[in-house]
C-alpha atoms as a PDB file:
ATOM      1  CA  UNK A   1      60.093  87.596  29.309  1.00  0.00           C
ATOM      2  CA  UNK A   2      63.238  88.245  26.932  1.00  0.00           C
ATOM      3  CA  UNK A   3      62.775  90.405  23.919  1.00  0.00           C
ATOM      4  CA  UNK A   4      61.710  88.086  20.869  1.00  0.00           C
ATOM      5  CA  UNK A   5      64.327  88.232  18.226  1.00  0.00           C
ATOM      6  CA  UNK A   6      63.158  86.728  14.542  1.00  0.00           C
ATOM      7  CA  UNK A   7      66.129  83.439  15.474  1.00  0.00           C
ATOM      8  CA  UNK A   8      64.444  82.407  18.643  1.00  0.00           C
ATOM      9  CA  UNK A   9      60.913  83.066  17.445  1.00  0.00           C
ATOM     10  CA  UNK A  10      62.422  80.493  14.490  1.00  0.00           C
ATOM     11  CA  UNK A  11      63.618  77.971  16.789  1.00  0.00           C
ATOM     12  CA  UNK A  12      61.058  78.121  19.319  1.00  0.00           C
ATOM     13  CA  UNK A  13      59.720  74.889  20.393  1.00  0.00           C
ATOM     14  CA  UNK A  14      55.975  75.208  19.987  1.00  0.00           C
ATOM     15  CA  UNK A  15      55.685  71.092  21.800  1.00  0.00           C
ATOM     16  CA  UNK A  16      57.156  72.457  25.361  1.00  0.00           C
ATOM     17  CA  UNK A  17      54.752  73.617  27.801  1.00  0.00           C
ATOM     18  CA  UNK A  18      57.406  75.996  29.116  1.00  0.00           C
ATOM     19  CA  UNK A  19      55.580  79.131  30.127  1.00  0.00           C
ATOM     20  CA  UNK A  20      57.650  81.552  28.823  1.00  0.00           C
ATOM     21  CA  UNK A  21      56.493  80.278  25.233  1.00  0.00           C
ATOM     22  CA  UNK A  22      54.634  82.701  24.034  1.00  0.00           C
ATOM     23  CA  UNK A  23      51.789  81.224  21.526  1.00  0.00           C
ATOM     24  CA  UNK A  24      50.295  84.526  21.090  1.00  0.00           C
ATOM     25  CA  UNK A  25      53.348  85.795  19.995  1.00  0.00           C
ATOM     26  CA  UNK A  26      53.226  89.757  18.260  1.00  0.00           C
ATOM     27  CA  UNK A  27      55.589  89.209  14.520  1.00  0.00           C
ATOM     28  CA  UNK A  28      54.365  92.139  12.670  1.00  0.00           C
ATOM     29  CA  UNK A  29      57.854  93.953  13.828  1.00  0.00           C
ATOM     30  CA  UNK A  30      59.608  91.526  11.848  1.00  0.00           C
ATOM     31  CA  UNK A  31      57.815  92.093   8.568  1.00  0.00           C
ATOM     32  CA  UNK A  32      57.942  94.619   6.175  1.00  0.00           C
ATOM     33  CA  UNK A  33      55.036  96.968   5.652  1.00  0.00           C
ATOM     34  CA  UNK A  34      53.403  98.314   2.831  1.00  0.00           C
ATOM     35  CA  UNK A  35      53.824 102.242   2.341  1.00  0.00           C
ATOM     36  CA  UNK A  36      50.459 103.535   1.132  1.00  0.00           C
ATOM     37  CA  UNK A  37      50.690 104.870  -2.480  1.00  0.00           C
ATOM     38  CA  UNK A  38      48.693 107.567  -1.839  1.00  0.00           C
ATOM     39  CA  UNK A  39      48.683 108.812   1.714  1.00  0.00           C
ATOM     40  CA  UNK A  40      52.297 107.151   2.968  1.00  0.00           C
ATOM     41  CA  UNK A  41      51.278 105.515   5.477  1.00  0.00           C
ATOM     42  CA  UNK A  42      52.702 102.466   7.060  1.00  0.00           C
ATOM     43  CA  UNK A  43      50.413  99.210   6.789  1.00  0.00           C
ATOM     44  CA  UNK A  44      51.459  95.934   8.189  1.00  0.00           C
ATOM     45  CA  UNK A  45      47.664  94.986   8.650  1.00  0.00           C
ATOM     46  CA  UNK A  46      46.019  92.971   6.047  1.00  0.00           C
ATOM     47  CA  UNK A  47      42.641  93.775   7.150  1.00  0.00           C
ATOM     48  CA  UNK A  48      43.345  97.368   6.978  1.00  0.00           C
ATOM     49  CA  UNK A  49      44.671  96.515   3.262  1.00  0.00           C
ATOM     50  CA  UNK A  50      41.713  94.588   2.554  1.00  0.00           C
ATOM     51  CA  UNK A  51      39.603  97.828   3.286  1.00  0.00           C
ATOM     52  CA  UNK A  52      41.011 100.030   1.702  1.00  0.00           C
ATOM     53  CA  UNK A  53      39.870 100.999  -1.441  1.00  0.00           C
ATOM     54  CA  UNK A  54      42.933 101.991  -3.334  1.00  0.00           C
ATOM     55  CA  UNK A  55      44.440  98.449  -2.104  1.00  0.00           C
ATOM     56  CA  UNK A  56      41.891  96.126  -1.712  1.00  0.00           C
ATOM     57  CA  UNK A  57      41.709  94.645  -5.312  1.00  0.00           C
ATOM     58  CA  UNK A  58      45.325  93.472  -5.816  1.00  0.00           C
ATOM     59  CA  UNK A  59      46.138  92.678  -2.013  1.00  0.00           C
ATOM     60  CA  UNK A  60      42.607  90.157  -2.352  1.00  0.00           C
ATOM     61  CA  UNK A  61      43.835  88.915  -4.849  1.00  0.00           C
ATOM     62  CA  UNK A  62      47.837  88.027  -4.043  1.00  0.00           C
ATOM     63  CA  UNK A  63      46.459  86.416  -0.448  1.00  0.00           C
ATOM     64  CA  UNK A  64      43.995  84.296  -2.460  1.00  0.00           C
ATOM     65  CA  UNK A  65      46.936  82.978  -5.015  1.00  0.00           C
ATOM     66  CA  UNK A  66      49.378  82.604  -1.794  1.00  0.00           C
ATOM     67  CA  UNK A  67      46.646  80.489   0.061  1.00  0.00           C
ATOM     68  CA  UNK A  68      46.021  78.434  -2.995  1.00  0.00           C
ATOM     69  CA  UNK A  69      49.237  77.572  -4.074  1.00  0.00           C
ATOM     70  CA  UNK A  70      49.336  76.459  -0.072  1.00  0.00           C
ATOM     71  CA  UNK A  71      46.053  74.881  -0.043  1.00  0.00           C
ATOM     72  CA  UNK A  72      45.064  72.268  -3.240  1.00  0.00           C
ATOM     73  CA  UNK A  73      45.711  74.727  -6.131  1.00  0.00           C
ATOM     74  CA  UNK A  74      44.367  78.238  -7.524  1.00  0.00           C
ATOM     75  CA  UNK A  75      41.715  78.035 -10.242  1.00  0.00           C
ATOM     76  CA  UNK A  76      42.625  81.567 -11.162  1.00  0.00           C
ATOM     77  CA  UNK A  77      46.700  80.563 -11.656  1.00  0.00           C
ATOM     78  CA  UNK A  78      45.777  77.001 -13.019  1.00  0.00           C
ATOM     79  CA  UNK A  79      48.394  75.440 -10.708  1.00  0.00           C
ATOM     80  CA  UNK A  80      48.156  72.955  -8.365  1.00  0.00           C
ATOM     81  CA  UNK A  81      48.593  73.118  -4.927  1.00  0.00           C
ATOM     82  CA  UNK A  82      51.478  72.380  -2.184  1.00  0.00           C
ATOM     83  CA  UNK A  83      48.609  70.293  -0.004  1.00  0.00           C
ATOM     84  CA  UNK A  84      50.681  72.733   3.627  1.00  0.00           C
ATOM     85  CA  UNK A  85      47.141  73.587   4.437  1.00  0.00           C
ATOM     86  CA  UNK A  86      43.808  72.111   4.366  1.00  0.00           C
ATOM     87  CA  UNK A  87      40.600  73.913   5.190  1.00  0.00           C
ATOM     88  CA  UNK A  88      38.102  71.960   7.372  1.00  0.00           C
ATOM     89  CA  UNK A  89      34.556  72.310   7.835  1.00  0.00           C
ATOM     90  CA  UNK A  90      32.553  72.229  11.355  1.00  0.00           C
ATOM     91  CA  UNK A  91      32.007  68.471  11.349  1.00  0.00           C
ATOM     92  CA  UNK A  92      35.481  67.829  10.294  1.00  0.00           C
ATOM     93  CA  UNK A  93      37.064  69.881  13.069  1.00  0.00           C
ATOM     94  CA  UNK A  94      34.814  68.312  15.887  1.00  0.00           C
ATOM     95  CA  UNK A  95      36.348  64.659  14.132  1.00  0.00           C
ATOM     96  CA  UNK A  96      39.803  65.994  14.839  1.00  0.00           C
ATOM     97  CA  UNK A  97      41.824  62.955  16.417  1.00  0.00           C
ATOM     98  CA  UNK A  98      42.945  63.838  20.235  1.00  0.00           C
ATOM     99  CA  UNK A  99      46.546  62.916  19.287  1.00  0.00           C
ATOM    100  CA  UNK A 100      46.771  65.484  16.517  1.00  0.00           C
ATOM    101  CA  UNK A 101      47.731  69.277  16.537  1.00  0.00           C
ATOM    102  CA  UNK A 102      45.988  71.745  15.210  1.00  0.00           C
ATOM    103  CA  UNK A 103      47.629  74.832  13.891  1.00  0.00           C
ATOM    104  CA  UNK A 104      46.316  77.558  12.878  1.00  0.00           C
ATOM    105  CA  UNK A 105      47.068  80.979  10.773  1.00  0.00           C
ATOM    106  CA  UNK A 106      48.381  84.274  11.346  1.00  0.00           C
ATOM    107  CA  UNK A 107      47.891  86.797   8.294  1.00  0.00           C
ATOM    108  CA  UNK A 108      50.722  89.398   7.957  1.00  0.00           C
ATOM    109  CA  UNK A 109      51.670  91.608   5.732  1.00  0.00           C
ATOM    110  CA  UNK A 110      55.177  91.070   4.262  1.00  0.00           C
ATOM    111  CA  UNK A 111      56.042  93.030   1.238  1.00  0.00           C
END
């Protein structure tokens, strides 16, 4: 398979059943990581920024205002929403139409 370069991970076309489309594709290399205060290190995990304890508090706290301004508004910001995501529930995912797609979300770290 042919190195993935940010353009044709862009452009891909996530409809084709081609098999060289790669749905599980790796984009941490094209984000920017977050340089430990502290201890220098590189972090492009969000997990690993959600556990630590120097980082935790304000790297909670910026995913939950990004996924509300995505979602139906942040009580915190008193904004509303941009309605690109919705959050479903167990019943409402097995009501999912056949003819829809669902998507789903990748958490990176981008700073």
């Amino acid at each position: 398979m042919d190195i993935w370069t940010l353009e044709v991970f862009l452009t891909a076309d996530t409809s084709s059943s081609h098999e060289t489309y790669n749905h599980d594709a790796d984009i941490e290399h094209f984000c920017a990581p977050v340089v430990h205060p502290n201890t220098g290190e590189t972090i492009t995990s969000y997990k690993k920024l959600q556990r630590n304890p120097v980082m935790k508090k304000i790297w909670t706290k910026a995913l939950g205002k990004e996924f509300g301004s995505l979602a139906q508004g942040n009580d915190l910001r008193k904004k509303s929403g941009t309605n690109t995501l919705f959050v479903l529930d167990h019943e409402q995912i097995k009501n999912i139409p056949s003819d829809q797609t669902v998507t789903f979300a990748r958490i990176v770290v981008d700073f």
